[in-house]
PDB file of N, CA and C in Angstrom:
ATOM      1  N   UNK A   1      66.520  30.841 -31.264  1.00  0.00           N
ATOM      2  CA  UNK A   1      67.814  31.162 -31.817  1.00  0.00           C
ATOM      3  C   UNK A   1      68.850  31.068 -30.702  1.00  0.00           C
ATOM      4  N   UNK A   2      69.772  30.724 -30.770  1.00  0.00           N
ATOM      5  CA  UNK A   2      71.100  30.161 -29.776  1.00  0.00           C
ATOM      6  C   UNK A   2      71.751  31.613 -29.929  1.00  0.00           C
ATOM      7  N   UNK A   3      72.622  31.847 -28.618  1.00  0.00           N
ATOM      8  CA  UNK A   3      73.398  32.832 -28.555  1.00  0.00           C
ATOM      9  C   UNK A   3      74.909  32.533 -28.241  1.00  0.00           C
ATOM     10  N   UNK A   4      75.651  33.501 -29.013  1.00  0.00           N
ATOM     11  CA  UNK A   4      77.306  33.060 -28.942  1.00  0.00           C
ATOM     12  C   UNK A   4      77.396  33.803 -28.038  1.00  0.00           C
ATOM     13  N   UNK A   5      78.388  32.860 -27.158  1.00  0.00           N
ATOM     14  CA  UNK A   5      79.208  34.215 -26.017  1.00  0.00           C
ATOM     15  C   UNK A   5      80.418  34.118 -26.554  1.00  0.00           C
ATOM     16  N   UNK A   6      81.401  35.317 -26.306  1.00  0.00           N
ATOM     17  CA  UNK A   6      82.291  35.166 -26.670  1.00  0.00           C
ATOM     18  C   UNK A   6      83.369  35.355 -25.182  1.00  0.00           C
ATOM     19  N   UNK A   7      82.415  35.843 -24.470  1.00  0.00           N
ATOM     20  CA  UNK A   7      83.254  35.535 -22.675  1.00  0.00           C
ATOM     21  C   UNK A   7      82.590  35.227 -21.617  1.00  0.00           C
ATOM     22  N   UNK A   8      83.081  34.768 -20.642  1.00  0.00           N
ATOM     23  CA  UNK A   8      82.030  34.632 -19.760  1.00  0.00           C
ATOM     24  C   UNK A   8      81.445  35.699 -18.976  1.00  0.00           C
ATOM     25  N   UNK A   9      82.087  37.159 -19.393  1.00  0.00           N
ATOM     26  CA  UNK A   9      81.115  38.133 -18.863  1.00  0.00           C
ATOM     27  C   UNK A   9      80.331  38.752 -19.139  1.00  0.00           C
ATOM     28  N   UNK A  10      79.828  37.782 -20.529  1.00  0.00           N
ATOM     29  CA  UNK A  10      79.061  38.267 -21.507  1.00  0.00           C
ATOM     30  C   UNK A  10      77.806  37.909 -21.236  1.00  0.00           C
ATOM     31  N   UNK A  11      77.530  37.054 -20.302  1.00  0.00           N
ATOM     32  CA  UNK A  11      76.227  35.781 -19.672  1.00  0.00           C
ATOM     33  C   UNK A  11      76.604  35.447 -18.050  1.00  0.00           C
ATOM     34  N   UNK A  12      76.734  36.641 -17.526  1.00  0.00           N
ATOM     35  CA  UNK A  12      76.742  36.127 -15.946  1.00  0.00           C
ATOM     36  C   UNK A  12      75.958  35.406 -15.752  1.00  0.00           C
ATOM     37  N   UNK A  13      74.785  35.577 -15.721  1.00  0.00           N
ATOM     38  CA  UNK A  13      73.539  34.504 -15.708  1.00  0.00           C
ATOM     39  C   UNK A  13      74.390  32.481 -15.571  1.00  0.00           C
ATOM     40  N   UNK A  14      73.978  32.630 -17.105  1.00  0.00           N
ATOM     41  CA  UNK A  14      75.157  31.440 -17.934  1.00  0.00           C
ATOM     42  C   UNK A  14      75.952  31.044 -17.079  1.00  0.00           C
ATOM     43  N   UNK A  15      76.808  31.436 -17.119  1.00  0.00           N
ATOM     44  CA  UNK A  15      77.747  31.175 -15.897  1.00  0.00           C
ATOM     45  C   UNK A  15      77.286  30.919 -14.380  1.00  0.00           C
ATOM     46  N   UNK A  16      76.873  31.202 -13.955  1.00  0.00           N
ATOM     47  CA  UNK A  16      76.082  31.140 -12.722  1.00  0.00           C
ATOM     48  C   UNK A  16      75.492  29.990 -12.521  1.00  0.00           C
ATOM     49  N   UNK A  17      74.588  29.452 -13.930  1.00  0.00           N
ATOM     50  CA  UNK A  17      73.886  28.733 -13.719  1.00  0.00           C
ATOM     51  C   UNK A  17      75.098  27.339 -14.215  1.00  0.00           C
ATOM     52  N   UNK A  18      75.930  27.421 -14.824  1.00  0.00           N
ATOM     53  CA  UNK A  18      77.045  26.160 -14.630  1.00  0.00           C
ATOM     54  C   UNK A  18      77.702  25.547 -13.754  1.00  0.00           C
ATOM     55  N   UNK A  19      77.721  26.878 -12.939  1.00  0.00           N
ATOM     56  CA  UNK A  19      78.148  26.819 -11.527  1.00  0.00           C
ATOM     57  C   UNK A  19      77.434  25.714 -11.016  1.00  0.00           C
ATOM     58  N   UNK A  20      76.229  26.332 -10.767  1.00  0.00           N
ATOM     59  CA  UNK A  20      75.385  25.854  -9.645  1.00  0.00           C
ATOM     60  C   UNK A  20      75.312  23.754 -10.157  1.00  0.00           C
ATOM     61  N   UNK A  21      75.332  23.886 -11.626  1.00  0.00           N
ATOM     62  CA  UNK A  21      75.483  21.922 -11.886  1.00  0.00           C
ATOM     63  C   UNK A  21      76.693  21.429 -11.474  1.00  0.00           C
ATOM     64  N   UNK A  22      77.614  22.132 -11.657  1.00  0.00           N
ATOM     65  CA  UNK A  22      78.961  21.810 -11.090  1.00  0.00           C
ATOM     66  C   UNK A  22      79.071  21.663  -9.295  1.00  0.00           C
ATOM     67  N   UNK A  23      78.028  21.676  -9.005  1.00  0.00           N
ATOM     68  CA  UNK A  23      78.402  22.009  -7.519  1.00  0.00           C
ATOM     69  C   UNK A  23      77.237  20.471  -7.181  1.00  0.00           C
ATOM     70  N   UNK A  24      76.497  20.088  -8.058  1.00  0.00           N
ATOM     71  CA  UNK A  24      75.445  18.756  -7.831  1.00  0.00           C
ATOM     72  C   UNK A  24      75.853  17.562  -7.271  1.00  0.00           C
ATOM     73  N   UNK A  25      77.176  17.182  -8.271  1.00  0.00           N
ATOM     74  CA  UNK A  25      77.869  15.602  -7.961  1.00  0.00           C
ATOM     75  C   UNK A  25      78.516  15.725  -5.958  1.00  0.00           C
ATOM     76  N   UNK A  26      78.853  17.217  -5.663  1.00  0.00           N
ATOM     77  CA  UNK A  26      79.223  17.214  -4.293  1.00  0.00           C
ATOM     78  C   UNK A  26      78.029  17.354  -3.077  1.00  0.00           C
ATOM     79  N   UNK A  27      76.815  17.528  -3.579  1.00  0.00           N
ATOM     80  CA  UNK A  27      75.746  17.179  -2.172  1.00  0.00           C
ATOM     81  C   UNK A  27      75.057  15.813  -2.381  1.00  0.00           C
ATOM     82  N   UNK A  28      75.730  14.981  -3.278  1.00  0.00           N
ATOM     83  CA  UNK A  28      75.280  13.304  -3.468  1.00  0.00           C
ATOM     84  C   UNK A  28      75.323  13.194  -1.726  1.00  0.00           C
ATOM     85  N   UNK A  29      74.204  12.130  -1.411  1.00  0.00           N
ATOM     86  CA  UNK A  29      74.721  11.795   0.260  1.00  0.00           C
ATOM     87  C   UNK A  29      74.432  10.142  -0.381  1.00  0.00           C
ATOM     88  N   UNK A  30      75.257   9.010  -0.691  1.00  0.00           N
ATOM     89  CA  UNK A  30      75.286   8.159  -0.694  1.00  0.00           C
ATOM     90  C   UNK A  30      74.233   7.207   0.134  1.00  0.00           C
ATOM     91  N   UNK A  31      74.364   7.277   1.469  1.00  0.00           N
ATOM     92  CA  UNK A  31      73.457   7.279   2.490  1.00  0.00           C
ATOM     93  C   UNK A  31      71.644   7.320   2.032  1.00  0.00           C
ATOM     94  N   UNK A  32      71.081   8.029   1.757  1.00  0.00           N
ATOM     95  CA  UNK A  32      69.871   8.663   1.293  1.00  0.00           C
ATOM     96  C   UNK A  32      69.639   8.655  -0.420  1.00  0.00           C
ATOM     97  N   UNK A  33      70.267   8.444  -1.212  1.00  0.00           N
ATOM     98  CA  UNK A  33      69.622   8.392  -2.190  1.00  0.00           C
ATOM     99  C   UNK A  33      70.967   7.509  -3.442  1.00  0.00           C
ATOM    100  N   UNK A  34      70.457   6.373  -3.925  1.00  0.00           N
ATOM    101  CA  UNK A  34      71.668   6.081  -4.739  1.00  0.00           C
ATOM    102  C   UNK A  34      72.181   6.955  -6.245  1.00  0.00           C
ATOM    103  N   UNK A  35      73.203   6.225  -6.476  1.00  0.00           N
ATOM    104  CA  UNK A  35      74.157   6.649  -7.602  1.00  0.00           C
ATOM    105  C   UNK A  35      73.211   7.385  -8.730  1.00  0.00           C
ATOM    106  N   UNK A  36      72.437   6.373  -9.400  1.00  0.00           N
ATOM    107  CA  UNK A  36      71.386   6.464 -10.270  1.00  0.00           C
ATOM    108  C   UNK A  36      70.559   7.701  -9.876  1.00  0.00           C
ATOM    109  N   UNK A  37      69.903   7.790  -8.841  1.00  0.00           N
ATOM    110  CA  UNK A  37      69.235   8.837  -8.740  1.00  0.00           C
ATOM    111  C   UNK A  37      69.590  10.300  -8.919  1.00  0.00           C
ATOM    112  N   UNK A  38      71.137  10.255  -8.045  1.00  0.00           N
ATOM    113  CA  UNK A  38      71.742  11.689  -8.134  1.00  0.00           C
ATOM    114  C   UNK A  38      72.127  11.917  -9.476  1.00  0.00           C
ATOM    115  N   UNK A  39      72.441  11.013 -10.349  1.00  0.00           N
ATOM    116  CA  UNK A  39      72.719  11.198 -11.929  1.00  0.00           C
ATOM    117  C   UNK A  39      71.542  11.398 -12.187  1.00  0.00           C
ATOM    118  N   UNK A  40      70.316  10.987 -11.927  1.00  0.00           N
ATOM    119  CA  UNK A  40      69.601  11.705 -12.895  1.00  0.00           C
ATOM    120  C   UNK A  40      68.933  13.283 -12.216  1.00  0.00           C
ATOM    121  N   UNK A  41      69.193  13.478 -11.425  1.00  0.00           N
ATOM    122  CA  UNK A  41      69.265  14.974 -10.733  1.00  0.00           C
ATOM    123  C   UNK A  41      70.259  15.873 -11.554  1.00  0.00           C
ATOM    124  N   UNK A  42      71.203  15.534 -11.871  1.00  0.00           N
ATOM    125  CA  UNK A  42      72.002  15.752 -12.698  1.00  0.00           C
ATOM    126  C   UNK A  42      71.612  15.935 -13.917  1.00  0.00           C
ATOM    127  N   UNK A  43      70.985  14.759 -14.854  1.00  0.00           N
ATOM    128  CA  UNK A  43      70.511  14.872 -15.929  1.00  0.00           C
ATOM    129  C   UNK A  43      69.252  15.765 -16.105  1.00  0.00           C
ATOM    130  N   UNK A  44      68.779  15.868 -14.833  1.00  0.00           N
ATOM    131  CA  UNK A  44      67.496  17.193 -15.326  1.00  0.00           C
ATOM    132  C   UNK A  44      67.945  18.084 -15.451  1.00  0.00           C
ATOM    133  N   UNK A  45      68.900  18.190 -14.290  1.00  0.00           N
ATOM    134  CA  UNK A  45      69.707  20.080 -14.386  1.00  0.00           C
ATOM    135  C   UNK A  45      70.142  20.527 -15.365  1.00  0.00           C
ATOM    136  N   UNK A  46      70.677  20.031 -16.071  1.00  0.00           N
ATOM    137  CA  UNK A  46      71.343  20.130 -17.183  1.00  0.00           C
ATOM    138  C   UNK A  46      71.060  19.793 -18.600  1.00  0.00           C
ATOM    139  N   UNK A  47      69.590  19.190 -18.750  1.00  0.00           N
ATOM    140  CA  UNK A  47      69.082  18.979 -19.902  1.00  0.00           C
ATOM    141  C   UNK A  47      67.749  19.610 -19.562  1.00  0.00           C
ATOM    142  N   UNK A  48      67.105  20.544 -18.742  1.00  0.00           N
ATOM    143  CA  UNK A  48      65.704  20.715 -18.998  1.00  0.00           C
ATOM    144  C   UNK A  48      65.769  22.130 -19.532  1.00  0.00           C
ATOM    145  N   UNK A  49      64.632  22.066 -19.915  1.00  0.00           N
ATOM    146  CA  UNK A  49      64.440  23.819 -20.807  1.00  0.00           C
ATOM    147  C   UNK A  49      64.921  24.736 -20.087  1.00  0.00           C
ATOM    148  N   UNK A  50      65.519  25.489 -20.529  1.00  0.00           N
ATOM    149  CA  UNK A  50      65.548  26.882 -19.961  1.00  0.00           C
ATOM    150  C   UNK A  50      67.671  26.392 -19.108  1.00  0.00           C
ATOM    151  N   UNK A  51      67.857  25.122 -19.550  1.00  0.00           N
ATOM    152  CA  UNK A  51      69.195  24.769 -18.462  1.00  0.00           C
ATOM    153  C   UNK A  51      70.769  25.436 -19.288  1.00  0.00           C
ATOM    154  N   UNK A  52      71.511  25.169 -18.704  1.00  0.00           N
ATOM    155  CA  UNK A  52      72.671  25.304 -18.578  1.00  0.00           C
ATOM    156  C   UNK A  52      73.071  24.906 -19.966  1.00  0.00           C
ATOM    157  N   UNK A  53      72.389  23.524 -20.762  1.00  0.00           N
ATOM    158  CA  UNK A  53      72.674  23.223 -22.034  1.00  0.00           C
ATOM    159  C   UNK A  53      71.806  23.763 -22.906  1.00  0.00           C
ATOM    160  N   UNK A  54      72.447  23.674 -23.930  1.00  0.00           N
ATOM    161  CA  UNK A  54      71.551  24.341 -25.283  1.00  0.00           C
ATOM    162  C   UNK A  54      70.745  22.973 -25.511  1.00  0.00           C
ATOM    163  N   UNK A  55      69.365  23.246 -26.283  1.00  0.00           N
ATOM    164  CA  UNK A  55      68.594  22.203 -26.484  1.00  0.00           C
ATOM    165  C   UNK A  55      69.506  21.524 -27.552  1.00  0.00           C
ATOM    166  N   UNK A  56      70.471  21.978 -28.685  1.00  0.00           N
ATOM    167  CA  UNK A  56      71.074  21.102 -29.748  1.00  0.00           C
ATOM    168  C   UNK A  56      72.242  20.183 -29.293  1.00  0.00           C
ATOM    169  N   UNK A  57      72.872  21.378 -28.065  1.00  0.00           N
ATOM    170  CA  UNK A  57      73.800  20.225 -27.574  1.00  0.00           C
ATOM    171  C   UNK A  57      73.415  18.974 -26.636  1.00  0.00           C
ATOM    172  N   UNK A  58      72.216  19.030 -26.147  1.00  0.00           N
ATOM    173  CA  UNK A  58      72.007  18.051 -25.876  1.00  0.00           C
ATOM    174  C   UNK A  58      71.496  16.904 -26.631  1.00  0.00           C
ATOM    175  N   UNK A  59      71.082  17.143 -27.592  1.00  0.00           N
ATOM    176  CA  UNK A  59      70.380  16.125 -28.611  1.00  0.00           C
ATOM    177  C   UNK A  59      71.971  15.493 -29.447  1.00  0.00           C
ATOM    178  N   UNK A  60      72.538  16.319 -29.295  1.00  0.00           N
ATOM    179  CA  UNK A  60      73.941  15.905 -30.185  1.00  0.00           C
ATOM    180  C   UNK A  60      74.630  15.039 -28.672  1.00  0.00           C
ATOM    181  N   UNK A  61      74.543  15.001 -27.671  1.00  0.00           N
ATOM    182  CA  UNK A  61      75.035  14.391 -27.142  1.00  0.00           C
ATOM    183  C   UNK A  61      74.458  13.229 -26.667  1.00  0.00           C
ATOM    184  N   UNK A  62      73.226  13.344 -27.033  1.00  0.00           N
ATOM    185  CA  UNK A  62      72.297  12.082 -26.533  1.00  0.00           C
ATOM    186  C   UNK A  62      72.666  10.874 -27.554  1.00  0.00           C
ATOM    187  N   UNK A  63      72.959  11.618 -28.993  1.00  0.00           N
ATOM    188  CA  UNK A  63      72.783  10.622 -29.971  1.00  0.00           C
ATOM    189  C   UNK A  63      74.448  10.512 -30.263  1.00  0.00           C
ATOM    190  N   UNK A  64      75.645  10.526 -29.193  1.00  0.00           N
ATOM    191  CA  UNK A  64      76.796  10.331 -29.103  1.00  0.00           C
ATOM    192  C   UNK A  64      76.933   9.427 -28.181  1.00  0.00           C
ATOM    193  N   UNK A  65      75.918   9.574 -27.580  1.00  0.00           N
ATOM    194  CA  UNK A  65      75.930   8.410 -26.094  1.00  0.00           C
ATOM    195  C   UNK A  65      75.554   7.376 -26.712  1.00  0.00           C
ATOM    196  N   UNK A  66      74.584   7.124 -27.390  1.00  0.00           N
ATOM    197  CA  UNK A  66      73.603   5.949 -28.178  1.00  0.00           C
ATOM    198  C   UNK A  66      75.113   5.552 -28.737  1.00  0.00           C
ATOM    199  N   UNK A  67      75.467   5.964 -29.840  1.00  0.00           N
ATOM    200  CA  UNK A  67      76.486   5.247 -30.458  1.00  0.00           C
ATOM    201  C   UNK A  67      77.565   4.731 -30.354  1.00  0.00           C
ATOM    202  N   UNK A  68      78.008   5.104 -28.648  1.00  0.00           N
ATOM    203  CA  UNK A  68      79.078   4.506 -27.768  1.00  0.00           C
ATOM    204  C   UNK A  68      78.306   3.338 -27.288  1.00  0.00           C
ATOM    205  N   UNK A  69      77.166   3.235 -27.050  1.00  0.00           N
ATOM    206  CA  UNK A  69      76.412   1.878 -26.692  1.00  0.00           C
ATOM    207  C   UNK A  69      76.376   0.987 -27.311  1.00  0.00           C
ATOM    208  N   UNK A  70      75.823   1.411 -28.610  1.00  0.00           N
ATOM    209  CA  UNK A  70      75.459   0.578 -29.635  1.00  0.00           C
ATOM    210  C   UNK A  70      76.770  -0.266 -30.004  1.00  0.00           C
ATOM    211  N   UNK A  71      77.923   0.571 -30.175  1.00  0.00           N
ATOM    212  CA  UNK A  71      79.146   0.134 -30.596  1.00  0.00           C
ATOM    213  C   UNK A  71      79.965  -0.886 -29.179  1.00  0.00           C
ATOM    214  N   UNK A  72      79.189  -1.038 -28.372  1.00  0.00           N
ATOM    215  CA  UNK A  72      79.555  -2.059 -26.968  1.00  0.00           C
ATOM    216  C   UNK A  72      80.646  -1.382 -26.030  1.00  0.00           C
ATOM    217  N   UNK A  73      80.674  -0.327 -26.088  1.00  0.00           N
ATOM    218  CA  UNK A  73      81.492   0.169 -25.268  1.00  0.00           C
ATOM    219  C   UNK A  73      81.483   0.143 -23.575  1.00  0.00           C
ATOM    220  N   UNK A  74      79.942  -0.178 -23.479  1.00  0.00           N
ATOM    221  CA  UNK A  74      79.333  -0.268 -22.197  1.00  0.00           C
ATOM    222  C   UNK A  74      79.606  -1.446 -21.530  1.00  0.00           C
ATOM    223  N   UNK A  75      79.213  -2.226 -22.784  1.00  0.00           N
ATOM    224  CA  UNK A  75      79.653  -4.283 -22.670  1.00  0.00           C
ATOM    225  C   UNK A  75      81.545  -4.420 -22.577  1.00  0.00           C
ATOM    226  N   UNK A  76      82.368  -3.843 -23.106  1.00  0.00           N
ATOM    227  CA  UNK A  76      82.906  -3.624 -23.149  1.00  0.00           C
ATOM    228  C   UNK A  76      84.338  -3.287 -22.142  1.00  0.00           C
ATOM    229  N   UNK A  77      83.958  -2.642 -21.742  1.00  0.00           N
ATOM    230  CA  UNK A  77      84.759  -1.985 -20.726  1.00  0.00           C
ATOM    231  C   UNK A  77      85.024  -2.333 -19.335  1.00  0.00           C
ATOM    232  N   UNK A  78      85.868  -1.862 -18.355  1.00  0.00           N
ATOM    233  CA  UNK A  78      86.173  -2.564 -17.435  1.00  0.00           C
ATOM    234  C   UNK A  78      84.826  -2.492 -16.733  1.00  0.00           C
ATOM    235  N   UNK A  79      84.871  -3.611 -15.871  1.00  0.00           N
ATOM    236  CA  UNK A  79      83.287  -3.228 -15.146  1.00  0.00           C
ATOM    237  C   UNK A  79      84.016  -3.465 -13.242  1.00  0.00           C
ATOM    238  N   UNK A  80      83.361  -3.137 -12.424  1.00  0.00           N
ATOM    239  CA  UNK A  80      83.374  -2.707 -11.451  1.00  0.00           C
ATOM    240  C   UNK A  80      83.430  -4.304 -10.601  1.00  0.00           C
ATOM    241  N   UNK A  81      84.146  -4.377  -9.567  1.00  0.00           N
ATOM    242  CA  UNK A  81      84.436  -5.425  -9.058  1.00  0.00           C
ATOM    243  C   UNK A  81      85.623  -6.417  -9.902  1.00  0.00           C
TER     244      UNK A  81
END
């Protein structure tokens, strides 16, 4: 069963632990490990049991990502260089 907060001092925990993903994208060392990898360091933190996301919001966002793909948004878009 999912729990509503209605503040954030309602789930210090919660909070704490958002923190700590928010703080991931800044110990990337370019140097030692690429782009891809630190994203998916990222993607565990924040999608594994017990994480920062609810198991529904992540499934709702997985299958929001798919449909920005599918729809070529990826093909699409400016690309790099």
């Amino acid at each position: 069963m999912s729990q509503m907060i209605r503040s954030y001092k309602d789930a210090p925990a919660l909070v704490a632990k958002v923190e700590e993903g928010l703080e991931i994208p800044f110990r990337w060392e370019p140097g030692t490990t690429s782009l891809a990898e630190a994203l998916e360091e990222s993607r565990r933190f924040w999608q594994a049991p017990g994480g920062a996301m609810a198991p529904g919001f992540v499934d709702a966002l997985n299958r929001s990502l798919s449909e920005l793909v599918q729809a070529g948004l990826e093909r699409d878009s400016v690309q790099v260089g």
